[in-house]
Protein backbone atom coordinates (compact mmCIF):
# COMPACT_ATOMS: atom_id res chain seq x y z
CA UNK A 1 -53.91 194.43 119.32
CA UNK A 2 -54.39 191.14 121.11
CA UNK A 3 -56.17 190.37 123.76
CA UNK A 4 -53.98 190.97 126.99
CA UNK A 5 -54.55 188.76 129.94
CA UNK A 6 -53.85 189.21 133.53
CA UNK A 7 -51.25 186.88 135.16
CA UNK A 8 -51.22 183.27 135.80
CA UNK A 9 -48.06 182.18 136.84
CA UNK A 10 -46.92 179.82 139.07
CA UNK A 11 -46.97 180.80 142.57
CA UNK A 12 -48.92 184.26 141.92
CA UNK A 13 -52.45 184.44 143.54
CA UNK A 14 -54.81 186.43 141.15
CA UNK A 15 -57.41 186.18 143.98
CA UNK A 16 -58.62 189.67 145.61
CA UNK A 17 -58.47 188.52 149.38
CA UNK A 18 -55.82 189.15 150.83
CA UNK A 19 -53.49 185.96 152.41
CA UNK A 20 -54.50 185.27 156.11
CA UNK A 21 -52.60 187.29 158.82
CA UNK A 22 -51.59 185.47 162.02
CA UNK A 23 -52.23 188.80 163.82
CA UNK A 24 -53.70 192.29 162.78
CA UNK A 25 -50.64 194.55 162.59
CA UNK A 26 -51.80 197.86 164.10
CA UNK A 27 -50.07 201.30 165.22
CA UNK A 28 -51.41 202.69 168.19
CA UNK A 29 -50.94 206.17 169.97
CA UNK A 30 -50.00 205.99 173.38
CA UNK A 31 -48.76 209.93 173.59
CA UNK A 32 -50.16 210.59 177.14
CA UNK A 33 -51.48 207.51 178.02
CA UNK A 34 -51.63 205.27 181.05
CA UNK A 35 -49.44 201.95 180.48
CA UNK A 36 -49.32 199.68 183.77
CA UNK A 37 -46.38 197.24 183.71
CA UNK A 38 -46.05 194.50 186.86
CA UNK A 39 -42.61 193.28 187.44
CA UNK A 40 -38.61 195.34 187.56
CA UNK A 41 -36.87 192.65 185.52
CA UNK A 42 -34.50 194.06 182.71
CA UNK A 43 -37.28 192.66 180.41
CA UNK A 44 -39.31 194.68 181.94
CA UNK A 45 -36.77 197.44 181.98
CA UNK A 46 -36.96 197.35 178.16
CA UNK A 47 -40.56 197.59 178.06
CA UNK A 48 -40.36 200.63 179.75
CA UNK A 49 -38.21 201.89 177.98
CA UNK A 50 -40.10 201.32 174.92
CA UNK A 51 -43.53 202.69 176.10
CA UNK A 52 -41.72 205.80 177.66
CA UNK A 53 -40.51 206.56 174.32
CA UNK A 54 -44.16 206.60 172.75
CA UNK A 55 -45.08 208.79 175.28
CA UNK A 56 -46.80 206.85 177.57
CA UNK A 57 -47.06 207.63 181.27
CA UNK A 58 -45.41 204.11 182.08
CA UNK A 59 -46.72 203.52 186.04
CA UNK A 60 -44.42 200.14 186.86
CA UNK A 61 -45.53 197.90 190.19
CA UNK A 62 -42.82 196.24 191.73
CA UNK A 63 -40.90 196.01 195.09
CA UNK A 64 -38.33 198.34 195.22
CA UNK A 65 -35.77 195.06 196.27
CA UNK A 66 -37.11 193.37 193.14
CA UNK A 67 -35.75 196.03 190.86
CA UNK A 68 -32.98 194.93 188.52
CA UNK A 69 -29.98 197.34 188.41
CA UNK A 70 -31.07 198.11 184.45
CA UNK A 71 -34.52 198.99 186.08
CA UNK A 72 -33.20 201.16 188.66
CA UNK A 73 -30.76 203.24 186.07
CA UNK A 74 -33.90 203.76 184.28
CA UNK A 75 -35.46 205.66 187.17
CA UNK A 76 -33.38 208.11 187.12
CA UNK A 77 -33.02 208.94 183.70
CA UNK A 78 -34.20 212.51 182.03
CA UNK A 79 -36.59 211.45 179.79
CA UNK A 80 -36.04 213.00 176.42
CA UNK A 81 -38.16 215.75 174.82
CA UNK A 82 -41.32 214.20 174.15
CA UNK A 83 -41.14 211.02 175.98
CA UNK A 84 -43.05 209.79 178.46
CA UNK A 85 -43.14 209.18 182.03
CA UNK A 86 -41.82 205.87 184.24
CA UNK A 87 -43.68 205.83 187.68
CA UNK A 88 -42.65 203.73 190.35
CA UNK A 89 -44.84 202.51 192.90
CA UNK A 90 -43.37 200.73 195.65
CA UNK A 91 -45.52 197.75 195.88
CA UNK A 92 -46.42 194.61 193.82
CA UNK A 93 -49.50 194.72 191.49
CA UNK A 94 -53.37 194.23 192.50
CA UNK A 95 -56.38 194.20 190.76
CA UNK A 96 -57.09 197.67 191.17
CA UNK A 97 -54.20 198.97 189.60
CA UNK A 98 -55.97 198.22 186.04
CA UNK A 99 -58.58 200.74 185.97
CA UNK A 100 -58.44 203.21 182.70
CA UNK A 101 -54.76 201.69 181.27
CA UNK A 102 -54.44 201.69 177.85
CA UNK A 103 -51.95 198.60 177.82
CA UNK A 104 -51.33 195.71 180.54
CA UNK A 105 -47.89 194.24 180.57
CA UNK A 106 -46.27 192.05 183.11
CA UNK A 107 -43.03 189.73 183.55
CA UNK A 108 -44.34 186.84 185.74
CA UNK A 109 -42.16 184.15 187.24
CA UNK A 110 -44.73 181.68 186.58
CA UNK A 111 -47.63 180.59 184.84
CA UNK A 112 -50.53 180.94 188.28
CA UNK A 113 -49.09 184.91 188.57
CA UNK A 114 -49.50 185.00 184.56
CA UNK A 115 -52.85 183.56 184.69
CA UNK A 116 -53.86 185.85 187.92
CA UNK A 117 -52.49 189.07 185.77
CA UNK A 118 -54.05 187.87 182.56
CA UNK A 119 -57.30 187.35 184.14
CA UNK A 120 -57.41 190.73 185.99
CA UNK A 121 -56.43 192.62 182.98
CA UNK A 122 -59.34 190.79 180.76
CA UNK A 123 -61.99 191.81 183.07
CA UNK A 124 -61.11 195.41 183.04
CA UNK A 125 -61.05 195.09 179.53
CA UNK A 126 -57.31 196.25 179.23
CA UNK A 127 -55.42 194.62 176.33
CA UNK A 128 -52.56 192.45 177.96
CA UNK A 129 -49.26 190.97 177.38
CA UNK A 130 -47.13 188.68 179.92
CA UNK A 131 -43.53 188.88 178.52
CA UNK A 132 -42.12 185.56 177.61
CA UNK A 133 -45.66 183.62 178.14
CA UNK A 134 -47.74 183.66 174.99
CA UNK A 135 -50.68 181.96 176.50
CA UNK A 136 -51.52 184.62 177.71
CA UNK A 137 -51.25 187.29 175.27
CA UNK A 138 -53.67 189.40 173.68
CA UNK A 139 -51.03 191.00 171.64
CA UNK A 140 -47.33 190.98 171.22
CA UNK A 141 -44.31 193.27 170.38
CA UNK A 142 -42.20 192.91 167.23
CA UNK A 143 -38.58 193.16 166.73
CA UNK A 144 -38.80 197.86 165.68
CA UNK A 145 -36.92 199.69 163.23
CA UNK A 146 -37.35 203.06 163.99
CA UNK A 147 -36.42 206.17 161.78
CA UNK A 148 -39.79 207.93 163.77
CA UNK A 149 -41.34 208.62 162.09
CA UNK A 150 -41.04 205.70 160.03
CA UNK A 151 -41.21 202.97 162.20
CA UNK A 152 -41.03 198.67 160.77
CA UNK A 153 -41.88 196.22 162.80
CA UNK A 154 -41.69 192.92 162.37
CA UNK A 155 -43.75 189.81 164.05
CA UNK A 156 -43.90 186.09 163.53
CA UNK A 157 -46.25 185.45 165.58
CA UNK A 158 -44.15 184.81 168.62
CA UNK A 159 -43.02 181.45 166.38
CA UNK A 160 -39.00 182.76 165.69
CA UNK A 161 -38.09 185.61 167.61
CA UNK A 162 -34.33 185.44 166.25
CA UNK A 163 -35.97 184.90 162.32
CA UNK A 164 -37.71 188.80 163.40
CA UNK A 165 -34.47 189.79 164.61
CA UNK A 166 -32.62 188.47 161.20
CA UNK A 167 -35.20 190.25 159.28
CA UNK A 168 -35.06 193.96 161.38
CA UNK A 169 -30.83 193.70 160.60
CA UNK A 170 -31.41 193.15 156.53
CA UNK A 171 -34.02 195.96 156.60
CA UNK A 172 -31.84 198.44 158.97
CA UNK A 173 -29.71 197.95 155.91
CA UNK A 174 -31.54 199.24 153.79
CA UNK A 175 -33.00 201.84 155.49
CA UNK A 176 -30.67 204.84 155.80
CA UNK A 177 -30.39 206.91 158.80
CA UNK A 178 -31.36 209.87 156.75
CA UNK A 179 -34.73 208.50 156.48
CA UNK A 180 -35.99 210.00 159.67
CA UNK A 181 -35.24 213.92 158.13
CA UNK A 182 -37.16 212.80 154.66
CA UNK A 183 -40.67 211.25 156.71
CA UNK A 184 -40.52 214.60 158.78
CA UNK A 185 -40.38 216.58 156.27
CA UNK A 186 -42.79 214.36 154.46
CA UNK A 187 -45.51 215.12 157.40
CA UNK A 188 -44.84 218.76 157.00
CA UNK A 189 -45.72 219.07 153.47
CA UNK A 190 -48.63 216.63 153.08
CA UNK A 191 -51.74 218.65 154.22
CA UNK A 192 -49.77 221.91 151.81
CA UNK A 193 -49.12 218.80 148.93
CA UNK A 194 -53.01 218.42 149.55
CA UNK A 195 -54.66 221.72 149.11
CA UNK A 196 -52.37 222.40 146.01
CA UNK A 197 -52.66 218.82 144.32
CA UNK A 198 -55.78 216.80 143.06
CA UNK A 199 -55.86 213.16 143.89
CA UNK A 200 -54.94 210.79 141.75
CA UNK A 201 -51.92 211.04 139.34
CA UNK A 202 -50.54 214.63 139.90
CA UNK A 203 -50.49 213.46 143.61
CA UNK A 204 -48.80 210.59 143.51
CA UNK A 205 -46.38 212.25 140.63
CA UNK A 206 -45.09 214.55 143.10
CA UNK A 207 -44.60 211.77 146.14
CA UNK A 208 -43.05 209.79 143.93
CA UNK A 209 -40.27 212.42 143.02
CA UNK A 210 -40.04 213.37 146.77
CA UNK A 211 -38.90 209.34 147.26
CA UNK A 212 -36.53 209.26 144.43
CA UNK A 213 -35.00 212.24 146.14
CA UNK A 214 -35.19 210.58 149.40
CA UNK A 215 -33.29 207.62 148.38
CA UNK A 216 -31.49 209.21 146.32
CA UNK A 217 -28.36 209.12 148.32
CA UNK A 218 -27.29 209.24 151.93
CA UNK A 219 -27.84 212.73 152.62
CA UNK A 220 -30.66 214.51 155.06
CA UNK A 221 -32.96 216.83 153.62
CA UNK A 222 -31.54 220.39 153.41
CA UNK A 223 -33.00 223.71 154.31
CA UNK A 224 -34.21 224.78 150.68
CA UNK A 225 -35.73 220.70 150.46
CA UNK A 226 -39.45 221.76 151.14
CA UNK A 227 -39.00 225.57 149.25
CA UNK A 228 -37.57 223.11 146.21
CA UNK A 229 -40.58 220.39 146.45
CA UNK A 230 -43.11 223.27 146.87
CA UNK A 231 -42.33 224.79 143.35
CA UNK A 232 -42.49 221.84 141.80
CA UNK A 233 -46.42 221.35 143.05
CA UNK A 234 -46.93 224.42 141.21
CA UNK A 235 -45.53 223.29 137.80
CA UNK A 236 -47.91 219.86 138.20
CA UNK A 237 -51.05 221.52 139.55
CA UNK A 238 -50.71 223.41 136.20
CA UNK A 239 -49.96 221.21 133.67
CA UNK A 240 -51.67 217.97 132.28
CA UNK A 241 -49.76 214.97 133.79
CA UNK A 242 -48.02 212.65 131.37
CA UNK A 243 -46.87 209.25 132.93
CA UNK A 244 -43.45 207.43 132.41
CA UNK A 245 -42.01 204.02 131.96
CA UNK A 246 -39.30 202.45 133.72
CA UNK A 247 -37.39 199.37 132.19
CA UNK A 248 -36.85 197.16 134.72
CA UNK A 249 -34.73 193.94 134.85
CA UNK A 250 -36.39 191.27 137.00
CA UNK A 251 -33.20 189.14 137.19
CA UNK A 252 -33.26 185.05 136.24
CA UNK A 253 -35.91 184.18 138.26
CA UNK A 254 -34.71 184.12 141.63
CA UNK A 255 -36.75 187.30 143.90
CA UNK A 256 -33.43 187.92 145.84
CA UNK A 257 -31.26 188.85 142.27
CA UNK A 258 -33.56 192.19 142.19
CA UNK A 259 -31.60 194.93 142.91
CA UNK A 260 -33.11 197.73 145.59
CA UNK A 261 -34.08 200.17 142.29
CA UNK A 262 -36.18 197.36 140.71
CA UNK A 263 -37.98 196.73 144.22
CA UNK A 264 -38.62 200.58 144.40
CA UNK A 265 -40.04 200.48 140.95
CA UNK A 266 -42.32 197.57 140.95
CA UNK A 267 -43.55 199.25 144.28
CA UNK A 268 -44.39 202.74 142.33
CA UNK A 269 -45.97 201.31 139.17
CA UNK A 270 -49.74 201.76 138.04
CA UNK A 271 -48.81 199.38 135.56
CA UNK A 272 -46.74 196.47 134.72
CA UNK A 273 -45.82 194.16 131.58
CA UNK A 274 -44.27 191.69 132.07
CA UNK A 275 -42.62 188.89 130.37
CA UNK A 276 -43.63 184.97 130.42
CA UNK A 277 -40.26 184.08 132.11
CA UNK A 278 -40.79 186.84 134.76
CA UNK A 279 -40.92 184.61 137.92
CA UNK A 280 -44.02 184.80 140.37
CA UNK A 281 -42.09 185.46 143.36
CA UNK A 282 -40.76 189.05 141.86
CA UNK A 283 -44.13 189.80 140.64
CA UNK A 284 -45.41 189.11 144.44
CA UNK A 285 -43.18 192.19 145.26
CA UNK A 286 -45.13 194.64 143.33
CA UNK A 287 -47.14 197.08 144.86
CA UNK A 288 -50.92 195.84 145.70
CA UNK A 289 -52.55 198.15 143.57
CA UNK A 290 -50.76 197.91 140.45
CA UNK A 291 -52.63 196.26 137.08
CA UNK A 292 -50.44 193.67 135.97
CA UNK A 293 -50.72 192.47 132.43
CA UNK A 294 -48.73 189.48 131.03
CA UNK A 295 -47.18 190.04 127.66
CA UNK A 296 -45.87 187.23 127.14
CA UNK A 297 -42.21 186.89 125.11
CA UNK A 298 -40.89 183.48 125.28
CA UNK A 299 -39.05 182.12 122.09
CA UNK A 300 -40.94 179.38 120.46
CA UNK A 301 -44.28 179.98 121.81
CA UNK A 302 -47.42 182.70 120.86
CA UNK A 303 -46.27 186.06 121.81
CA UNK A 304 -47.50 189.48 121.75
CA UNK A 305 -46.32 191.48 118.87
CA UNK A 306 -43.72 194.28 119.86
CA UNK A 307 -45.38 196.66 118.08
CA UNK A 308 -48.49 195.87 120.64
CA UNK A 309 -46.44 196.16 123.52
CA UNK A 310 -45.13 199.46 122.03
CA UNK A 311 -48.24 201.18 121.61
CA UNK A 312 -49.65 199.84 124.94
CA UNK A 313 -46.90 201.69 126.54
CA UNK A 314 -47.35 205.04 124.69
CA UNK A 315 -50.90 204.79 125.44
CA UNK A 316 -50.85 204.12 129.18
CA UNK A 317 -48.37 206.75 129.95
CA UNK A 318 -50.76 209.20 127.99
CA UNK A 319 -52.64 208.31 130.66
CA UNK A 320 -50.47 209.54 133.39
CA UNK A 321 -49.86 206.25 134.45
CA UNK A 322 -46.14 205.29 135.74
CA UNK A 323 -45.80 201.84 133.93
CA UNK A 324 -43.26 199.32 134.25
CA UNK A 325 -42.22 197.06 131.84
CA UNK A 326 -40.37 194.03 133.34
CA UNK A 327 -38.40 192.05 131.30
CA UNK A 328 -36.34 188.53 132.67
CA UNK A 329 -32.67 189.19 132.93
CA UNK A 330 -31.04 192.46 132.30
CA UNK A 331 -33.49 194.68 129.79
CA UNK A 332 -30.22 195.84 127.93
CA UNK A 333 -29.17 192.18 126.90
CA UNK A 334 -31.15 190.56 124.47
CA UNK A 335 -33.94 192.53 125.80
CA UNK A 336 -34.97 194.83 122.82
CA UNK A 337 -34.67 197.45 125.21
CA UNK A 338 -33.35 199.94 122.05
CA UNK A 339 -36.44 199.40 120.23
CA UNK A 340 -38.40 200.36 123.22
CA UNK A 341 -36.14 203.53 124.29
CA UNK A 342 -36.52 204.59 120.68
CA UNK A 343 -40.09 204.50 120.15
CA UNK A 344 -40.69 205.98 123.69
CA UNK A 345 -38.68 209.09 123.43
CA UNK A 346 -40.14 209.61 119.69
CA UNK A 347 -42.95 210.08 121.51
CA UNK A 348 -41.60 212.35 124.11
CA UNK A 349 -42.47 209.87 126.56
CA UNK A 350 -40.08 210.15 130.26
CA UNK A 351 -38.10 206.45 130.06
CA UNK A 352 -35.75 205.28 133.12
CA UNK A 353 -33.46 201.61 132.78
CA UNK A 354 -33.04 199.55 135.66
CA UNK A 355 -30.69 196.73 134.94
CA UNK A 356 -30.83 193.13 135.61
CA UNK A 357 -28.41 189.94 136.33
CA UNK A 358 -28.07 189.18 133.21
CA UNK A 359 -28.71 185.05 133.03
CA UNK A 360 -25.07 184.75 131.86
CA UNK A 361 -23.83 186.16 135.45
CA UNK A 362 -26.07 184.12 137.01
CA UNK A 363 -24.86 180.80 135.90
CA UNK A 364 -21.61 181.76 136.50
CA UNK A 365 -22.35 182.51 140.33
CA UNK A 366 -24.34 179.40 140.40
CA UNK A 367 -21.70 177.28 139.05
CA UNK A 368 -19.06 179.19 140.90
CA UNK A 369 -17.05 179.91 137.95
CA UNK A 370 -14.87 183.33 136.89
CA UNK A 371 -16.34 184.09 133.20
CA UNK A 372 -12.81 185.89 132.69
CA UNK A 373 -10.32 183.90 134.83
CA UNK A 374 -6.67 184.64 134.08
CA UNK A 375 -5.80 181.49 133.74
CA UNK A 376 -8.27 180.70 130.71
CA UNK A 377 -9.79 184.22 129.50
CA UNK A 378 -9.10 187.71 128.48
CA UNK A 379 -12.61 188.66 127.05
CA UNK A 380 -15.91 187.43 128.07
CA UNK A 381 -18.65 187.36 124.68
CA UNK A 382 -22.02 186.99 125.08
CA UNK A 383 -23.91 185.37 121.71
CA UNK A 384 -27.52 185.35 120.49
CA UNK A 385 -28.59 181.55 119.61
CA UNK A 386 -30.98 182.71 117.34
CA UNK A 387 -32.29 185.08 114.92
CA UNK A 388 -36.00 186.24 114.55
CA UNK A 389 -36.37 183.21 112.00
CA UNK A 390 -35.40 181.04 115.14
CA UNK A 391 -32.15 179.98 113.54
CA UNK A 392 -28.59 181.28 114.08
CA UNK A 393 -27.70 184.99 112.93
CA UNK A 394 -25.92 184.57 109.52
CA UNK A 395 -23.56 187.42 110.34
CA UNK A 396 -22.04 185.53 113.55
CA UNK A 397 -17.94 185.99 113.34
CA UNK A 398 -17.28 182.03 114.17
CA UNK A 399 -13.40 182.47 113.60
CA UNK A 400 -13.38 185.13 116.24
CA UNK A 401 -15.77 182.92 118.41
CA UNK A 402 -13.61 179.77 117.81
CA UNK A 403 -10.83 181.81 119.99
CA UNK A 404 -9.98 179.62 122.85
CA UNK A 405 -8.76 182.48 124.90
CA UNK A 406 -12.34 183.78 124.78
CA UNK A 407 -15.32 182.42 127.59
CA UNK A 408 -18.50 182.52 125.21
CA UNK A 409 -21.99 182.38 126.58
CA UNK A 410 -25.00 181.28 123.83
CA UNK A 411 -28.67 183.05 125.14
CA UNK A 412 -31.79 181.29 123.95
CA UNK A 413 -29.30 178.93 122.35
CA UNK A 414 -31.14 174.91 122.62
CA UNK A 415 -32.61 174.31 119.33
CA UNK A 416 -29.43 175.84 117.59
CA UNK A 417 -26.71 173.77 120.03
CA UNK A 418 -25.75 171.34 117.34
CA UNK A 419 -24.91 173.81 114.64
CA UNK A 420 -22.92 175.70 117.28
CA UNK A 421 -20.53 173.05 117.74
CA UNK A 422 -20.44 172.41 114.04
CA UNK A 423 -19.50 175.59 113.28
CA UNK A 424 -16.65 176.26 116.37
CA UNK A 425 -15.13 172.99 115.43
CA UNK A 426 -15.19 173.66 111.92
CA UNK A 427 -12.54 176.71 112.21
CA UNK A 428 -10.38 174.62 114.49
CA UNK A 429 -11.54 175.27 118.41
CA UNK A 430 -10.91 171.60 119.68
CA UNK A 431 -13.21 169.11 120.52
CA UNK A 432 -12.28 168.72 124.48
CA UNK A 433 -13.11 172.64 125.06
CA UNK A 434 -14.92 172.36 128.22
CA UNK A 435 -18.52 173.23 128.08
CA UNK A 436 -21.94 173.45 130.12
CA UNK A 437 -25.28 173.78 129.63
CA UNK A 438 -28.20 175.45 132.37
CA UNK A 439 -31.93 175.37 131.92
CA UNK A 440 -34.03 177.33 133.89
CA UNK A 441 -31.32 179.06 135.59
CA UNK A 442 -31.65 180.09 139.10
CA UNK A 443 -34.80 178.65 139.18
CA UNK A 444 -36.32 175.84 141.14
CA UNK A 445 -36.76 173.72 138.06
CA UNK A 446 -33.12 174.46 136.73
CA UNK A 447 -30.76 171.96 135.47
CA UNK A 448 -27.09 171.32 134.28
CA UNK A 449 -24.89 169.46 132.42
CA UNK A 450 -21.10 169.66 131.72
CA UNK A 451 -18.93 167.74 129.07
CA UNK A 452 -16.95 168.66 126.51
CA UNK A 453 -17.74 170.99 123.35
CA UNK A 454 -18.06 167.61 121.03
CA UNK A 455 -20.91 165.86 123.54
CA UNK A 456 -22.75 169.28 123.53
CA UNK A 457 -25.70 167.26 121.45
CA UNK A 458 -25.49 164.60 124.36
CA UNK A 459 -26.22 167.26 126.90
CA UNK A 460 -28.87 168.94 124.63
CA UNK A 461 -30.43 165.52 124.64
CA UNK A 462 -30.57 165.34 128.24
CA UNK A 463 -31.21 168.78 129.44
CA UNK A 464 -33.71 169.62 126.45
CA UNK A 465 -34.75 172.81 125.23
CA UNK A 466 -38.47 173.79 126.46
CA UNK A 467 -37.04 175.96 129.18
CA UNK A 468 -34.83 178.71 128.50
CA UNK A 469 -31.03 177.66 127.83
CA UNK A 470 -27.91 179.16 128.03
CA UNK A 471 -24.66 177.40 126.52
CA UNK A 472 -20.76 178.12 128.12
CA UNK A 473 -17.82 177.44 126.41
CA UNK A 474 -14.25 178.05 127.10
CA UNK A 475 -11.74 176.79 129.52
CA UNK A 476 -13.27 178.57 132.26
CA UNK A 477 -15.85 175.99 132.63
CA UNK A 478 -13.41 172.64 133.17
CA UNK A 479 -14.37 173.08 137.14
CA UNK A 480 -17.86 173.54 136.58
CA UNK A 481 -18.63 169.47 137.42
CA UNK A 482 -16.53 169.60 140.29
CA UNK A 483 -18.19 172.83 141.70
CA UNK A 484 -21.71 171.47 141.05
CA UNK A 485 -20.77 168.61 143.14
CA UNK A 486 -19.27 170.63 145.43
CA UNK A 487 -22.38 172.73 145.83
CA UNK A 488 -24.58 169.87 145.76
CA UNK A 489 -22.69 168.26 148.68
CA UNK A 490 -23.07 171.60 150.52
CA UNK A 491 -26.66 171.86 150.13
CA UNK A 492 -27.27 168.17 150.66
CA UNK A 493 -25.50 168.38 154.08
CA UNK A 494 -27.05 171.91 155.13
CA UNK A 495 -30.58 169.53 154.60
CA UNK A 496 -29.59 167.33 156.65
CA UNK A 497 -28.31 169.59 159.50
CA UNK A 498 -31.87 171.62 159.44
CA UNK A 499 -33.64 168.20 159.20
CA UNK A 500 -31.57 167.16 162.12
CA UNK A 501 -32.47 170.67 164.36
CA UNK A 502 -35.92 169.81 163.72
CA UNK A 503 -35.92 166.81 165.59
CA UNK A 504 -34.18 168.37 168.58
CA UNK A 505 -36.73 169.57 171.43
């Protein structure tokens, strides 16, 4: 077997420290506690409100005149089950009022009051925060999702409040309401999970089924949930624990083409291969902990031997571990994904597929072309460019590719372009088919060209062929120049604008 490295791409830090923090993000009980807040603002209305529902015993200093009428409504709320108090005290804050708080906060109309508060706070040796004045803050408050309790929050270091706020709406998203039923029920179980489980694999066998159940759907836990989990601790605490594998597709390059399965499987691996083109930004989203080992799969270059990668797998999930091999693309195109399945399963080994973008789809969304537009389509093919002996299959049906009703996409295709036209225009597809070429695509390094099918050797020459290639032909593509400008003009202009905002005080 050969020697296996560890990875080195671009963009992926191999070192064991972690990447500074701008702050230390920390959750803190305040069930019972004494919060003092100086100021009846609705800012400070929404601080309240906040605390109160930690359970703090919120004790607010403020003029009863100075109270907004968002304060005021919150005075005479019922606070629900669990919550804590808001005390009113007639009268603006002093120095005294700091004495054992857990938490200082305070909405100060300017900067000598802020400094005054600040100060006070400091010496009692109360951590403080004046809302809206980051000078003088010890700590601040992130933008919350709560699904208690599973609570997210979010900081950027007081830098973009509305970039936090962007951020809490795309993970409310995808976050389901339900979650709040699954964590309870989570808490419930875990010191019974405990007594009945050893650490280490059968433990984190059985958390990781009680995810997939818990994002399984859109559905709360029901009654039978924890009877139902309970039996199956049980069946592991008797048995030796085998691991699985999960076939993941990683997409063309670009982090955001993962899909929310592949995210929830990179963050559950002990273990994961990956594949040379695999970009460093997906790998980033991996969990911490997991060993990842490159096994690198790149046509034209040294690669591990399949049967290497095969036995590595077997062996690894013998070990109970939960690996992941993560393959560019979708794993069920040109992926070898059957070979894979095939030896796993002989080997009564647990395999799961997540699929990919396939690089085909990709380019099409990049280039903002329909693969199988009415007007020029009514079947979308997508071809190997090249056998194991790096030269085109000899079984290819060029006749049936030469169709020009047909949108056919070449993988892996740049050493074998010139042939390719050779052979479509030998049984009669004519030389002003439209056609493009990508490198790289969805990448930062990814380029294009568009002609017609008899300059495809011109655009070979200028794209080349050391990054990976994909060839389109059909009438489908005879917009693809106009959309790239189109798209280039669009991103050249939304440059500009945020070049422009950045000059603006």
């Amino acid at each position: 077997m050969p020697q296996l490295q560890l990875s080195r791409t671009e963009g992926t830090s191999m070192s064991v420290r972690m990447e500074p923090l701008a702050k230390l993000p920390v959750f803190w009980s305040l069930a019972g506690k004494r919060v003092v807040l100086a100021g009846g603002s609705d800012a400070a209305a929404w601080k309240a409100e906040l605390l109160c529902a930690c359970g703090a015993d919120v004790h607010v200093y403020a003029p009863q005149a100075d109270l907004s009428l968002t304060f005021a409504a919150l005075l005479v709320q019922t606070p629900a089950e669990g919550a804590g108090r808001v005390i009113h005290h007639d009268r603006p804050w002093a120095t005294d009022i700091m004495q054992g708080s857990a938490l200082a906060i305070a909405d100060c109309e300017d900067d000598a009051e802020a400094k005054a508060f600040f100060c006070a706070a400091v010496i009692a040796g109360v951590p403080v925060n004046v809302i809206d004045k980051p000078a003088f803050c010890q700590f601040q408050f992130g933008s919350i999702v709560n699904r208690s309790p599973v609570v997210v929050a979010i900081s950027t270091d007081g830098a973009a409040p509305i970039l936090a706020q962007a951020i809490r709406r795309r993970i409310e998203t995808l976050l389901p309401p339900t979650l709040k039923g699954w964590a309870a029920l989570a808490q419930s179980l875990r010191e019974t999970v405990n007594r009945r489980l050893q650490p280490g694999a059968p433990r984190r066998a059985f958390w990781e089924s009680f995810v997939d159940r818990a994002f399984a759907g859109s559905n709360a836990p029901q009654a039978s949930a924890a009877d139902d989990l309970l039996c199956a601790t049980e069946a592991m605490a008797g048995s030796r624990t085998t691991g699985r594998v999960t076939l993941v597709g990683a997409g063309p390059g670009d982090a955001e083409y993962l899909t929310l399965k592949a995210v929830r499987a990179l963050q559950a691996a002990d273990v994961i291969l990956f594949d040379d083109l695999v970009s460093g930004e997906v790998l980033e989203l991996a969990r911490r902990e997991a060993k990842r080992m490159l096994v690198g799969k790149r046509g034209g270059r040294e690669s591990c031997r399949q049967e290497d990668i095969n036995s590595m797998m077997i062996d690894l999930a013998r070990a109970g571990k939960h690996v992941v091999r993560l393959k560019s693309g979708d794993p069920m195109v040109f992926g070898r994904a059957g070979e894979e399945i095939a030896i796993l399963r002989e080997h009564h080994i647990a395999v799961d597929v997540v699929p990919g973008v396939t690089a085909a789809s990709a380019m099409a969304a990049r280039l903002r072309v329909s693969l199988t537009h009415r007007d020029h389509a009514q079947a979308v093919r997508f071809v190997t460019g090249h056998a194991r002996d790096g030269k085109l299959p000899k079984t290819l049906d060029w006749r049936s590719l030469a169709d020009p009703t047909t949108t056919t996409v070449f993988y892996m295709a740049g050493r074998t372009a010139g042939e390719i036209c050779h052979h479509l225009l030998a049984e009669g597809m004519s030389e002003a088919t439209p056609a493009v070429i990508v490198s790289s695509v969805a990448r930062s390094s990814e380029r294009r060209w568009s002609g017609r099918l008899d300059e495809l050797h011109v655009g070979i020459a200028e794209i080349g062929y050391d990054e990976p290639v994909l060839i389109g032909i059909g009438g489908v593509f005879a917009t693809a120049a106009a959309n790239y400008e189109d798209t280039h003009r669009e991103s050249s202009l939304k440059s500009w604008l945020h070049s422009r905002s950045a000059m603006l005080p």
